[in-house]
C-alpha atoms as a PDB file:
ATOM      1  CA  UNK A   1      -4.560  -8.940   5.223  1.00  0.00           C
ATOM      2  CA  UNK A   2      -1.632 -11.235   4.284  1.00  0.00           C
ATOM      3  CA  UNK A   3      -3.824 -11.770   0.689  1.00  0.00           C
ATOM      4  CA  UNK A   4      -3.536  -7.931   0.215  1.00  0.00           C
ATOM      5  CA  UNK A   5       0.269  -8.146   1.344  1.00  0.00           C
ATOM      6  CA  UNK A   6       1.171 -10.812  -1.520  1.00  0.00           C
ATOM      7  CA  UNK A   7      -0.563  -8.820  -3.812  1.00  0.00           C
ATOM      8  CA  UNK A   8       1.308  -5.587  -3.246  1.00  0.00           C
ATOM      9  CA  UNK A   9       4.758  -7.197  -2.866  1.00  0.00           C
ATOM     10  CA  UNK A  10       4.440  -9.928  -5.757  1.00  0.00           C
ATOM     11  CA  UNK A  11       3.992  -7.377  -9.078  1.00  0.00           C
ATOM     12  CA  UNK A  12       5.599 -10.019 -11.278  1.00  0.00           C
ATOM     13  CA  UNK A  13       2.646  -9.561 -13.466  1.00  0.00           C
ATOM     14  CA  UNK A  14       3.665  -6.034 -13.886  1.00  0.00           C
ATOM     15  CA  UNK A  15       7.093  -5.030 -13.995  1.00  0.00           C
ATOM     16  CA  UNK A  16       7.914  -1.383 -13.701  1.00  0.00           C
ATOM     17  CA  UNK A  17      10.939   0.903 -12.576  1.00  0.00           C
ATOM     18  CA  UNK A  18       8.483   2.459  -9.481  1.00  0.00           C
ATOM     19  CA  UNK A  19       5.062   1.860  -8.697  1.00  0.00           C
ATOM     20  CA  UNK A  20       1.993   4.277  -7.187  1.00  0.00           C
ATOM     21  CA  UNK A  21      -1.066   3.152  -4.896  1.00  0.00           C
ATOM     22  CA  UNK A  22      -3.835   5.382  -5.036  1.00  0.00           C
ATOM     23  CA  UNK A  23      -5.665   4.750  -1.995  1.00  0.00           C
ATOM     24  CA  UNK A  24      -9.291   7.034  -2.118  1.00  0.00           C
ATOM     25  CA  UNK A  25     -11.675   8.051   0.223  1.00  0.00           C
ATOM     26  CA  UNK A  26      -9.641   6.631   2.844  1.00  0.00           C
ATOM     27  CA  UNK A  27     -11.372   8.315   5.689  1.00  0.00           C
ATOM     28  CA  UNK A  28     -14.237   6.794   5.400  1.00  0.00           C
ATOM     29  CA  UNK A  29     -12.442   3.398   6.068  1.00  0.00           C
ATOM     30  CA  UNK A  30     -10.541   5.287   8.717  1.00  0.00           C
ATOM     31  CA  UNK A  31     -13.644   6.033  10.555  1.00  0.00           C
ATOM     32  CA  UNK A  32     -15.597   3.416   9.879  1.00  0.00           C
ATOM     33  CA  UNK A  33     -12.269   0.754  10.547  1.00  0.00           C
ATOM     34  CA  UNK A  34      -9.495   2.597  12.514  1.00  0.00           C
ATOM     35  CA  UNK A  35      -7.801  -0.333  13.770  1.00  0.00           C
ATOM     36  CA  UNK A  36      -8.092  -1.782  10.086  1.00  0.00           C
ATOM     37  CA  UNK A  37      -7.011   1.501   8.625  1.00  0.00           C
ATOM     38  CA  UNK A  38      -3.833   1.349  10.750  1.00  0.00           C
ATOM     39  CA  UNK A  39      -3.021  -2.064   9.283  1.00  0.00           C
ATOM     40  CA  UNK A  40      -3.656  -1.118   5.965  1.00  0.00           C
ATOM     41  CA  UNK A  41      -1.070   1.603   6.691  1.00  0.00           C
ATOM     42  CA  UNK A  42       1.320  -0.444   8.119  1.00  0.00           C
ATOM     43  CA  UNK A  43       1.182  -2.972   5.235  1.00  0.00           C
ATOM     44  CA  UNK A  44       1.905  -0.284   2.519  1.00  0.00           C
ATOM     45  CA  UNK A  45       4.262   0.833   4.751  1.00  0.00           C
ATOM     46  CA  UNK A  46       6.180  -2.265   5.100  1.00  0.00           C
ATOM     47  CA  UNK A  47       5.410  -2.472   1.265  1.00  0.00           C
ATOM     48  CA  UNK A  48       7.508   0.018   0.435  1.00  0.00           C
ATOM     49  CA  UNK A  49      10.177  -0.843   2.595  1.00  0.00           C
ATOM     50  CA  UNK A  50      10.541  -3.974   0.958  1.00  0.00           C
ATOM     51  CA  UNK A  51      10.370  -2.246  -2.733  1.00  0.00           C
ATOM     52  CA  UNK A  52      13.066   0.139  -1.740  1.00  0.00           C
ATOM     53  CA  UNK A  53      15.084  -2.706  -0.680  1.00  0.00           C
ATOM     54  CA  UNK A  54      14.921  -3.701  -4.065  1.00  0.00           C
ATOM     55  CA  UNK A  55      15.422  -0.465  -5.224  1.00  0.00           C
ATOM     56  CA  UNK A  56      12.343  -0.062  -6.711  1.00  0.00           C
ATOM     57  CA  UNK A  57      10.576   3.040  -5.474  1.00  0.00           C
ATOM     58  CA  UNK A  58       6.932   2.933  -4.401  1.00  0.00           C
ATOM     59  CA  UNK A  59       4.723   5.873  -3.318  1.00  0.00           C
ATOM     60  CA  UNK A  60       1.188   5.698  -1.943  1.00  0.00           C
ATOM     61  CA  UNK A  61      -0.522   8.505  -1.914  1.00  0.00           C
ATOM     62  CA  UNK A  62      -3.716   9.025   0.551  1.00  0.00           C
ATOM     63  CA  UNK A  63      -6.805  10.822  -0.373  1.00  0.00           C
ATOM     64  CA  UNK A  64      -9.284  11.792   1.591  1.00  0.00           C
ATOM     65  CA  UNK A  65     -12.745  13.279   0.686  1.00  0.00           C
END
């Protein structure tokens, strides 16, 4: 998890005004992982936190099936 943390917080490589994080099929990971599936939450969560702090907006936007 901190791997997936540096990835979504470190976008050096891309530089935009906001950013978007599809995230599909999450209920099957939800199911299959629910204690996973809450830290993957509360990553992107504390994701966009930091963005906003750098005022940067980032949305994530959960799909299920």
């Amino acid at each position: 998890w901190d791997a997936f943390d540096e990835c979504i917080t470190d976008l050096t490589w891309c530089p935009a005004q906001r950013y978007v994080i599809l995230y599909d099929h999450a209920d099957i990971f939800a199911q299959a992982e629910p204690t996973q599936y809450q830290i993957a939450l509360d990553i992107l969560n504390s994701a966009k936190e930091y963005w906003e702090a750098n005022h940067i907006p980032l949305k994530f936007l959960v799909i299920n099936k």
